[in-house]
Protein backbone atom coordinates (compact mmCIF):
# COMPACT_ATOMS: atom_id res chain seq x y z
CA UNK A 1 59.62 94.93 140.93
CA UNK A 2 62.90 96.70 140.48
CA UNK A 3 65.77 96.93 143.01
CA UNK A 4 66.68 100.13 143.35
CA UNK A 5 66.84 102.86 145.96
CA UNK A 6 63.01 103.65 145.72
CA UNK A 7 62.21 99.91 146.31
CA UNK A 8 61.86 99.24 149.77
CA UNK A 9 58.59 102.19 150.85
CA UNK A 10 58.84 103.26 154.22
CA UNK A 11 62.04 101.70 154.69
CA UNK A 12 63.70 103.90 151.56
CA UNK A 13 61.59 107.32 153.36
CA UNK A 14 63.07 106.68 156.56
CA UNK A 15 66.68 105.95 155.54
CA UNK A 16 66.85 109.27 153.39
CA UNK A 17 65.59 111.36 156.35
CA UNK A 18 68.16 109.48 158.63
CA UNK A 19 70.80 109.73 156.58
CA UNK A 20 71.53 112.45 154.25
CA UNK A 21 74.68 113.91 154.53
CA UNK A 22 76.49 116.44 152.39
CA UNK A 23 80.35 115.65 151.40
CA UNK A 24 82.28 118.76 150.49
CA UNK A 25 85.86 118.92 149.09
CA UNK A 26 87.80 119.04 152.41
CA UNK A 27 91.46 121.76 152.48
CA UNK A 28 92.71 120.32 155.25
CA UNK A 29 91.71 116.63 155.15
CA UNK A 30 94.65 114.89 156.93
CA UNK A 31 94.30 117.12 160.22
CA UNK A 32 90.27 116.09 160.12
CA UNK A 33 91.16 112.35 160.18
CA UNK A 34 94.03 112.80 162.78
CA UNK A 35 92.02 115.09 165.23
CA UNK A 36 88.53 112.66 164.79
CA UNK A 37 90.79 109.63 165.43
CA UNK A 38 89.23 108.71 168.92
CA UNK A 39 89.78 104.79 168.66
CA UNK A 40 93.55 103.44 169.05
CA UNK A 41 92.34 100.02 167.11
CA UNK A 42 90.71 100.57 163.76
CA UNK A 43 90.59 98.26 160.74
CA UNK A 44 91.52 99.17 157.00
CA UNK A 45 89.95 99.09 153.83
CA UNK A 46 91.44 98.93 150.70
CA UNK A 47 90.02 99.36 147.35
CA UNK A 48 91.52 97.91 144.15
CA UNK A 49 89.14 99.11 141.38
CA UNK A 50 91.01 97.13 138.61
CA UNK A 51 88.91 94.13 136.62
CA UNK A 52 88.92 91.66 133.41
CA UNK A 53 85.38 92.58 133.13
CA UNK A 54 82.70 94.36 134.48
CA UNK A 55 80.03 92.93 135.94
CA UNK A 56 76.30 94.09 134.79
CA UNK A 57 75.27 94.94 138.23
CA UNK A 58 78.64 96.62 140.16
CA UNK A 59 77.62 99.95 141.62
CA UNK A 60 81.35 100.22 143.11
CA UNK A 61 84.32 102.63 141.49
CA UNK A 62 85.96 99.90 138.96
CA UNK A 63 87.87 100.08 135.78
CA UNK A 64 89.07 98.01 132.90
CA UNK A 65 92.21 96.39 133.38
CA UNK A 66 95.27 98.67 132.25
CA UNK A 67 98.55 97.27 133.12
CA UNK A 68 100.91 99.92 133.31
CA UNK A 69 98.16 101.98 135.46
CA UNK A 70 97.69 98.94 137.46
CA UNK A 71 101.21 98.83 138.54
CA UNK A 72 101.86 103.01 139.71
CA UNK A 73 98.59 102.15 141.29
CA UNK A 74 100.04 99.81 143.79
CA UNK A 75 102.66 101.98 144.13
CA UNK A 76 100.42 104.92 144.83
CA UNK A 77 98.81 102.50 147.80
CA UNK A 78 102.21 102.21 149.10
CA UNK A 79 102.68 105.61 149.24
CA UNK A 80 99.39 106.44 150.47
CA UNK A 81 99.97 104.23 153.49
CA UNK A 82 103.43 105.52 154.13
CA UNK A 83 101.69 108.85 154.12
CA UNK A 84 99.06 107.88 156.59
CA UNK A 85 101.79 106.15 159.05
CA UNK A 86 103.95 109.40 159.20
CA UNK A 87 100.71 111.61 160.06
CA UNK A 88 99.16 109.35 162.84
CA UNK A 89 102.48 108.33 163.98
CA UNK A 90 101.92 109.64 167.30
CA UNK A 91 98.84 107.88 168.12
CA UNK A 92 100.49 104.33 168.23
CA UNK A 93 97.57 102.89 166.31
CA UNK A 94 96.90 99.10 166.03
CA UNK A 95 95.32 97.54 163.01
CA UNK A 96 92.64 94.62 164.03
CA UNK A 97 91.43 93.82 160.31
CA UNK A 98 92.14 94.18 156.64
CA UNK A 99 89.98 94.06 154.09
CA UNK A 100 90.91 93.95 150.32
CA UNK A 101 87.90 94.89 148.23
CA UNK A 102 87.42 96.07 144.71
CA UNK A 103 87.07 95.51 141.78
CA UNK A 104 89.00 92.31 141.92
CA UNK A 105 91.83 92.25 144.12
CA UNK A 106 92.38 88.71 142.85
CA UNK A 107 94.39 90.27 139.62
CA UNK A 108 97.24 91.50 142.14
CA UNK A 109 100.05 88.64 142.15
CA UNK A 110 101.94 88.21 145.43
CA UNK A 111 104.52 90.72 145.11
CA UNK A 112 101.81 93.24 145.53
CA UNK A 113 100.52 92.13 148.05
CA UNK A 114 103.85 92.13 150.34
CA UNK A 115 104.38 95.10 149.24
CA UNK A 116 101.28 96.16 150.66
CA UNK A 117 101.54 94.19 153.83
CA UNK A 118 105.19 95.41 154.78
CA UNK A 119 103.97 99.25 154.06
CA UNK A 120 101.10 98.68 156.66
CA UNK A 121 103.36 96.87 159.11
CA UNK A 122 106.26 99.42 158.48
CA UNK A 123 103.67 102.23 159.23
CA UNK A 124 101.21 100.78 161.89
CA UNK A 125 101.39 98.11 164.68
CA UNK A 126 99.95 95.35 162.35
CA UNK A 127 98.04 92.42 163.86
CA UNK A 128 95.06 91.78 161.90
CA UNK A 129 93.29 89.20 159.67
CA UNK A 130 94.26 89.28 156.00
CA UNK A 131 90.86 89.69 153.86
CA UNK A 132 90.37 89.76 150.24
CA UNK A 133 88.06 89.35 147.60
CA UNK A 134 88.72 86.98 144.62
CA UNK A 135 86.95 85.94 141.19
CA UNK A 136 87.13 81.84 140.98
CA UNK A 137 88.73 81.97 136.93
CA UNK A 138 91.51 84.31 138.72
CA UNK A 139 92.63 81.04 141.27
CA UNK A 140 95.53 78.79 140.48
CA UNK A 141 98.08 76.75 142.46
CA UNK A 142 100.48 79.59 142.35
CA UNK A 143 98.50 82.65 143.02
CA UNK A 144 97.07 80.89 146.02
CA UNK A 145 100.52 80.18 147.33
CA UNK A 146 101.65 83.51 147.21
CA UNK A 147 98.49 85.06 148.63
CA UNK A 148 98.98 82.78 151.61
CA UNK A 149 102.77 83.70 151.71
CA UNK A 150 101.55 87.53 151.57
CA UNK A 151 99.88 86.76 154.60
CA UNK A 152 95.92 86.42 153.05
CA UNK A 153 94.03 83.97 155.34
CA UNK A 154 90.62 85.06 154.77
CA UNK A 155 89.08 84.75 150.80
CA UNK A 156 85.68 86.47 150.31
CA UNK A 157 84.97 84.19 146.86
CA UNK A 158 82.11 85.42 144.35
CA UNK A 159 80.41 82.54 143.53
CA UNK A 160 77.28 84.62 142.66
CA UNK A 161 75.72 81.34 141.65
CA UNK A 162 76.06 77.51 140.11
CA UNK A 163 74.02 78.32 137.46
CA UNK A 164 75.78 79.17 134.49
CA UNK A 165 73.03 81.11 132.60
CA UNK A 166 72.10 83.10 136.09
CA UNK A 167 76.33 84.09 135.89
CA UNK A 168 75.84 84.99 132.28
CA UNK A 169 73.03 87.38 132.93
CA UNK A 170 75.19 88.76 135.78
CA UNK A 171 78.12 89.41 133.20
CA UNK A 172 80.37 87.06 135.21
CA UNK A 173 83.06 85.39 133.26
CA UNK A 174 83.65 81.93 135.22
CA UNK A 175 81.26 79.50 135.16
CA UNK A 176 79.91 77.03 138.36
CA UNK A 177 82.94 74.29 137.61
CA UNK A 178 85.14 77.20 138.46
CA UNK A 179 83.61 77.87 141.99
CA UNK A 180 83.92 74.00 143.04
CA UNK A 181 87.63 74.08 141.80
CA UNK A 182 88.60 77.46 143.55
CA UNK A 183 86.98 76.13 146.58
CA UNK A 184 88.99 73.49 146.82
CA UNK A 185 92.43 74.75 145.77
CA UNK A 186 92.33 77.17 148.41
CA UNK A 187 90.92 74.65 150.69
CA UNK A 188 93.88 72.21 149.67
CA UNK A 189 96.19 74.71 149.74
CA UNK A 190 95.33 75.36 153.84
CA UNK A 191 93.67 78.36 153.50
CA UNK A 192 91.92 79.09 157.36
CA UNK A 193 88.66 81.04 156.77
CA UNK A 194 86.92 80.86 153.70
CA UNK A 195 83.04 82.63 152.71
CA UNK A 196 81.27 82.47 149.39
CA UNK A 197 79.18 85.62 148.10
CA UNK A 198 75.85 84.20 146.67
CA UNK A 199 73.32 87.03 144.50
CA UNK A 200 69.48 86.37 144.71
CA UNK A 201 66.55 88.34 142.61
CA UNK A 202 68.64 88.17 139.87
CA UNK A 203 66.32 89.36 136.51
CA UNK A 204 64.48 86.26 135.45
CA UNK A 205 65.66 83.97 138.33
CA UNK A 206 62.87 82.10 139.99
CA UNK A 207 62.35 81.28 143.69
CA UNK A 208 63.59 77.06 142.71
CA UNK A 209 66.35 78.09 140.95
CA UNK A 210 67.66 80.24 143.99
CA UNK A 211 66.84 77.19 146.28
CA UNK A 212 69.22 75.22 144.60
CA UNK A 213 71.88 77.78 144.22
CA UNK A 214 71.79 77.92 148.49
CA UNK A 215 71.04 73.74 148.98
CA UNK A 216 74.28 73.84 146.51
CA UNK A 217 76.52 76.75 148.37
CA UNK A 218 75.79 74.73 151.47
CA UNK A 219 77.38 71.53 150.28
CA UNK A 220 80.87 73.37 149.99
CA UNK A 221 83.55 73.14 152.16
CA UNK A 222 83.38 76.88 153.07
CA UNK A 223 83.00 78.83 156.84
CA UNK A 224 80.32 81.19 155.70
CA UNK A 225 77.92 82.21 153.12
CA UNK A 226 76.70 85.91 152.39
CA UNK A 227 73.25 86.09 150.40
CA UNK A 228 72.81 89.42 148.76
CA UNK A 229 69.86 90.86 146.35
CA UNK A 230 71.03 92.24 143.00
CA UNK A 231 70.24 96.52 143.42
CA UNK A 232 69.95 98.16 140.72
CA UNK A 233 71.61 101.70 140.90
CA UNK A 234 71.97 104.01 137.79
CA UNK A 235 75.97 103.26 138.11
CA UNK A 236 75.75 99.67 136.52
CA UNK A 237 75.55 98.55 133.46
CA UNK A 238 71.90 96.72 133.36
CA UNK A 239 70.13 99.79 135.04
CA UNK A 240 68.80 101.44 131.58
CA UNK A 241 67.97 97.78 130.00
CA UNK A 242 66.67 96.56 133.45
CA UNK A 243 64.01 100.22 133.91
CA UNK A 244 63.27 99.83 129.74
CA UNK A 245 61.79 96.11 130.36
CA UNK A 246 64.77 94.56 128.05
CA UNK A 247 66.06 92.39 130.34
CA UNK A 248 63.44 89.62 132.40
CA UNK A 249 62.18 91.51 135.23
CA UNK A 250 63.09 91.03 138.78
CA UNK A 251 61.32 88.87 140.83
CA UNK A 252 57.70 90.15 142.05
CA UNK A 253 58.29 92.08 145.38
CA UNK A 254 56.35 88.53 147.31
CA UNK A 255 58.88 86.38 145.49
CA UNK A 256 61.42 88.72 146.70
CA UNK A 257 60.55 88.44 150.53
CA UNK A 258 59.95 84.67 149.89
CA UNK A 259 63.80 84.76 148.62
CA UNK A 260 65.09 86.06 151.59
CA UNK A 261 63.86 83.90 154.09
CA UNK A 262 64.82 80.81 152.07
CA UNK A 263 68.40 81.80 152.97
CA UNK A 264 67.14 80.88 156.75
CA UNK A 265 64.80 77.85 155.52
CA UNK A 266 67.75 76.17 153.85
CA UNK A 267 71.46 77.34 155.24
CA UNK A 268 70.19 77.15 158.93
CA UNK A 269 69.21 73.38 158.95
CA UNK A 270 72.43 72.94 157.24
CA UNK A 271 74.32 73.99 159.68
CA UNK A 272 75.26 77.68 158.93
CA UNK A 273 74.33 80.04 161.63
CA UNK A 274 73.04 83.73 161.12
CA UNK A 275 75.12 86.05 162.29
CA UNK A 276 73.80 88.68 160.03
CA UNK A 277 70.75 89.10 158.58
CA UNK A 278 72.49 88.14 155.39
CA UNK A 279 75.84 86.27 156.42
CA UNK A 280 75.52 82.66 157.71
CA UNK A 281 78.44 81.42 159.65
CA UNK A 282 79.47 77.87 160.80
CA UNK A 283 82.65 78.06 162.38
CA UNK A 284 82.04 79.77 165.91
CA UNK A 285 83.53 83.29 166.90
CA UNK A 286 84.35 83.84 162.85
CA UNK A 287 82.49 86.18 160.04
CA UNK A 288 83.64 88.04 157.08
CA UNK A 289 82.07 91.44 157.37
CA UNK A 290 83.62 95.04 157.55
CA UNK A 291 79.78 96.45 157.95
CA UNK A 292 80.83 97.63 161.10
CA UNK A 293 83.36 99.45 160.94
CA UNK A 294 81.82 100.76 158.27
CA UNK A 295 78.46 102.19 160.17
CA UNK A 296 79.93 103.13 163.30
CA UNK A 297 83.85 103.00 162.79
CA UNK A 298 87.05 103.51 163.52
CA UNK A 299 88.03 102.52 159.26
CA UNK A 300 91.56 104.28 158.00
CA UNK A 301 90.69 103.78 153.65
CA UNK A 302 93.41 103.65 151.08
CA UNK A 303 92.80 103.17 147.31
CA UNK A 304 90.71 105.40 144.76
CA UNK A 305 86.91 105.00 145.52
CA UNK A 306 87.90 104.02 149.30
CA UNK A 307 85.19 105.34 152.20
CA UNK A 308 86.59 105.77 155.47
CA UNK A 309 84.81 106.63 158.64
CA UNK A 310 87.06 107.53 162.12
CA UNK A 311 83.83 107.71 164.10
CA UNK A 312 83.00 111.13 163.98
CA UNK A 313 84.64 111.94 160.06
CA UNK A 314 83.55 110.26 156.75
CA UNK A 315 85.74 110.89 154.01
CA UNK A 316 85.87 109.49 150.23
CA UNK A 317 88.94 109.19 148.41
CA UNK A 318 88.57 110.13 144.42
CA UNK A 319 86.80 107.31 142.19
CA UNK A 320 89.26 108.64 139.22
CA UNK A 321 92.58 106.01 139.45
CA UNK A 322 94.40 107.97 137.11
CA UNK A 323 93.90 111.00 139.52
CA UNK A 324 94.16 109.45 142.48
CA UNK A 325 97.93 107.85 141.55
CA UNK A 326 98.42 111.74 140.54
CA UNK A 327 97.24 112.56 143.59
CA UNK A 328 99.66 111.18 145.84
CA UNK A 329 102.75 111.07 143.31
CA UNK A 330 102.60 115.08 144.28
CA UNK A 331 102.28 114.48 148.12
CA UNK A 332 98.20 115.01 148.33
CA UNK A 333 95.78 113.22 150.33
CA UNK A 334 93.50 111.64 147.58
CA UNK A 335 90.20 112.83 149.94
CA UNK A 336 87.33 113.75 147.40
CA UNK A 337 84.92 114.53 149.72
CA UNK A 338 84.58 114.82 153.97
CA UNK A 339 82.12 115.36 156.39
CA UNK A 340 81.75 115.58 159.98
CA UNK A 341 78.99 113.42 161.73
CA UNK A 342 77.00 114.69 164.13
CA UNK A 343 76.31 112.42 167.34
CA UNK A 344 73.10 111.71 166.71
CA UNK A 345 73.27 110.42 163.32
CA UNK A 346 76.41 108.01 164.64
CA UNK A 347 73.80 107.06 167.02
CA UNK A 348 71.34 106.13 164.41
CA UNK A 349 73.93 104.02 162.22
CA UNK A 350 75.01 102.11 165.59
CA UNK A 351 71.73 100.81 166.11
CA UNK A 352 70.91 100.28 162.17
CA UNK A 353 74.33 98.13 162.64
CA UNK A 354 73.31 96.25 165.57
CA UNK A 355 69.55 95.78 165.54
CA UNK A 356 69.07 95.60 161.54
CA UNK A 357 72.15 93.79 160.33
CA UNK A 358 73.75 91.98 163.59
CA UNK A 359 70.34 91.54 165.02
CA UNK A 360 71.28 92.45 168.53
CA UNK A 361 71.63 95.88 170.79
CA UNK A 362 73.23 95.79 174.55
CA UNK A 363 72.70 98.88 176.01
CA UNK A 364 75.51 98.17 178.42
CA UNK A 365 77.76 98.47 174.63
CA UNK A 366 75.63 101.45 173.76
CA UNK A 367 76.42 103.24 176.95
CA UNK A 368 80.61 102.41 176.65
CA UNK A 369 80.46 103.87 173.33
CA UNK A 370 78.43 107.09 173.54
CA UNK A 371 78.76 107.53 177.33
CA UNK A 372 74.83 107.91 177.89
CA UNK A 373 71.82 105.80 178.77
CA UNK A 374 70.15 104.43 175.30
CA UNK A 375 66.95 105.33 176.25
CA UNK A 376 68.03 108.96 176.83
CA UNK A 377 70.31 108.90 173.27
CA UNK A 378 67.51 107.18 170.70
CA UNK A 379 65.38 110.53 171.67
CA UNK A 380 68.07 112.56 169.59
CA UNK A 381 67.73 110.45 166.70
CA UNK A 382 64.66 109.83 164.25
CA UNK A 383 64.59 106.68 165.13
CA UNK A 384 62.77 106.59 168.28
CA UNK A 385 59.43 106.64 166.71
CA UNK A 386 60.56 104.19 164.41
CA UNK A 387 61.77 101.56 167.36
CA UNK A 388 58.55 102.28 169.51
CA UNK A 389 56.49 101.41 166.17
CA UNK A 390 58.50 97.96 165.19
CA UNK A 391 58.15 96.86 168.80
CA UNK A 392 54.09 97.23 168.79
CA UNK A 393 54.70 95.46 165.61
CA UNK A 394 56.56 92.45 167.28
CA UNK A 395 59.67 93.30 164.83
CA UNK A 396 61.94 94.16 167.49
CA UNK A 397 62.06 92.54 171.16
CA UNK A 398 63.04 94.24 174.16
CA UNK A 399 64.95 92.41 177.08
CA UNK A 400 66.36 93.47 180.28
CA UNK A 401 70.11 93.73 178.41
CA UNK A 402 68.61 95.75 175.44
CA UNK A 403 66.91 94.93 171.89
CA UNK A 404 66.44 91.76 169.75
CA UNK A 405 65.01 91.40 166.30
CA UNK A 406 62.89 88.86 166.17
CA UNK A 407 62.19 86.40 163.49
CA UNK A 408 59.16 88.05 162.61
CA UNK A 409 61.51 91.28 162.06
CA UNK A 410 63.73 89.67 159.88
CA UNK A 411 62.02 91.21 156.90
CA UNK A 412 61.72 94.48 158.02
CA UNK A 413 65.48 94.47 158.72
CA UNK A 414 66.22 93.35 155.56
CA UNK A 415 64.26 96.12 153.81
CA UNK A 416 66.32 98.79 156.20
CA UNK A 417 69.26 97.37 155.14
CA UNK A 418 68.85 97.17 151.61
CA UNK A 419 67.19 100.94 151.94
CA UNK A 420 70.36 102.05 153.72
CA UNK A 421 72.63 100.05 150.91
CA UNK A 422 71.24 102.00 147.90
CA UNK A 423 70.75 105.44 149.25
CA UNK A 424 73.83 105.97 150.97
CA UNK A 425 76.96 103.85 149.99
CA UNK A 426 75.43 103.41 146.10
CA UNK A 427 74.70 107.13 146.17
CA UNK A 428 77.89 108.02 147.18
CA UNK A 429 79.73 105.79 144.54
CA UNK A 430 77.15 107.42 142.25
CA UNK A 431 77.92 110.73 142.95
CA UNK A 432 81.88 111.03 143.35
CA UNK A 433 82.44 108.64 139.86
CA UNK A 434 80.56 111.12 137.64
CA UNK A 435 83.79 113.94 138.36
CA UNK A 436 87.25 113.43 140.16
CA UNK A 437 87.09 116.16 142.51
CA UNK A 438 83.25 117.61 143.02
CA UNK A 439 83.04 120.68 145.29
CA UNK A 440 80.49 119.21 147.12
CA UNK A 441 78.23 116.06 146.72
CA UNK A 442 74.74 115.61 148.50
CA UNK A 443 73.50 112.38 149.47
CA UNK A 444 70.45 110.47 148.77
């Protein structure tokens, strides 16, 4: 079995009809995001593409580390906010979360980072949760200090696994010893919420080995684990060796499924709630995610290779750093791509969001957001079928508040998700790193 966007049958059909979109190179892209803005709290995203290495299976815009380009990009993200606060002045808007992805937003040193912080505060009413991603070998005393002082109290560390040979395969450069120490220098140093990224159906890795990687992951002091397959997408670095049969292949697609639900069998008992199909949680009211704002909005996204979504327009700043710090040295929006989304497909990625990855859908939320009865909405989707169908099936559960996956859907909604992952965002990542500035870009 191979991960890739073809993997998951019915699951990879439906997600392409759902969900195919066309991006085209937007003239007037600043006056799409102000007039779409409907939400007066929306959450950023900010993408740092920069990294020591890459790793063999990244399917995300990311480049080798270049220092002088590293440095006019920050300034460019400076900018770029500034930019953003003087067009949506007006609209008073109030930041709830930020989220630091990348690449490795772990090379950034402090400075940056206040830098960052003041231009978002400077520009927006700023009262949010700090977020960002971090490699364990780029942790010492220091550059956890001055995160903290920067105002970082959430850490999204990749552990990917304790095995050293699994890490090797993945073309990670720290090794297990380096997770346990960055777990507890940031745990020493105070830091408040802390998750660990863990990779499963990595080539050659067998159903024990993963077992241990999870009974291990759930012995650290952390608030959350997220469990996520290794996809294979033409963008990363193992896809040709991984389809020729040079690497060990994947897991067989019932090891796979037996994978998944070992994240239940083992991080449940221990203590670590699901609060995503994928994300287990055990400190109450708390998760790391951004999947929602992603899927139904309101996100505001600075950095080359960001997505942001307003709730009715998707846009996709350019994957090209060098362009994008070009970009907005001359006064341009860096948007590479837009699109306007029609009501029923925000409609469809609500309840993919709620029913497939949060596992829950009130229709008394449904109805505040879209104004309509859910029954009445789901008709204008393709989904409806699709519902009816997993409810026969006992996948889904409906109650007098709205719908429920059940544990017997748990697999299905994996499979969704994982369809959704590798023919939309991957595609899209795909698409807009193979030229700067396409004219238009169609995805799946």
């Amino acid at each position: 079995m191979i991960l890739d966007r073809d993997a998951f049958g019915f699951w990879s059909k439906l997600v392409r009809r759902v969900f195919s979109a066309t991006f085209r190179r937007p003239k007037e892209p600043a006056r799409c995001i102000k007039e779409s803005l409907e939400e007066r709290e929306v959450a950023v995203y900010i993408h740092y593409p920069f990294c020591r290495s890459t790793c063999f299976s990244c399917p995300y815009a990311r480049i080798l580390w270049e220092g002088e380009l590293a440095s006019r990009y920050v300034d460019a993200l400076v900018e770029e906010i500034r930019m953003y606060g003087d067009l949506l002045a007006d609209l008073d808007l109030r930041i709830a979360d930020v989220h630091v992805g990348g690449g490795t937003p772990s090379l950034m040193d402090g400075e940056d980072y206040r830098r960052i912080m003041e231009a978002l505060r400077s520009s927006f009413r700023l009262d949010a949760q700090i977020a960002i991603e971090a490699n364990p070998n780029d942790l010492d005393e220091d550059k956890v200090t001055n995160l903290l002082e920067a105002g970082v109290n959430e850490v999204s560390l990749g552990v990917q696994s304790f095995h050293d040979p699994t890490l090797k395969k993945l073309g990670r450069i720290h090794r297990a010893k380096d997770s346990v120490r960055a777990i507890e220098l940031l745990r020493k140093q105070g830091l408040e919420y802390l998750n660990i990224d863990m990779m499963y159906a990595v080539p050659g890795q067998k159903l024990q080995e993963w077992e241990q990687d999870l009974t291990a992951a759930s012995q650290q002091d952390v608030d959350e684990i997220t469990c996520y397959p290794t996809l294979i997408t033409p963008q990363a670095l193992f896809y040709e060796k991984v389809r020729k049969g040079e690497l060990e292949p994947q897991p067989s697609k019932r090891e796979f499924k037996r994978m998944i639900m070992a994240t239940y069998h083992i991080l449940e008992p221990a203590g670590f709630d699901s609060v995503e199909i994928y994300g287990f949680s055990r400190k109450e009211g708390w998760k790391y995610a951004t999947v929602n704002y992603e899927l139904e909005g309101s996100l505001l996204a600075f950095g080359s290779g960001a997505v942001g979504f307003t709730g009715r327009y998707e846009y996709v700043n350019t994957h090209s750093p060098v362009e994008y710090v070009r970009a907005v040295k001359k006064g341009r929006f860096p948007v590479a791509g837009g699109r306007w989304v029609e009501e029923r497909e925000r409609i469809a990625r609500y309840v993919a969001c709620r029913l497939f990855v949060c596992k829950k859908l009130r229709y008394s939320d449904f109805e505040r957001t879209f104004g309509i009865p859910f029954g009445e909405a789901i008709g204008k989707t393709k989904l409806g079928l699709a519902l009816l169908l997993l409810r026969l099936a006992g996948t889904l559960k409906k109650r007098a508040d709205g719908l429920e996956l059940t544990k017997r859907g748990l697999l299905s909604a994996h499979m969704m998700c994982w369809a959704f992952v590798t023919n939309f965002p991957c595609r899209v990542a795909e698409e807009f790193m193979k030229e700067p500035w396409p004219e238009s870009v169609t995805v799946p």
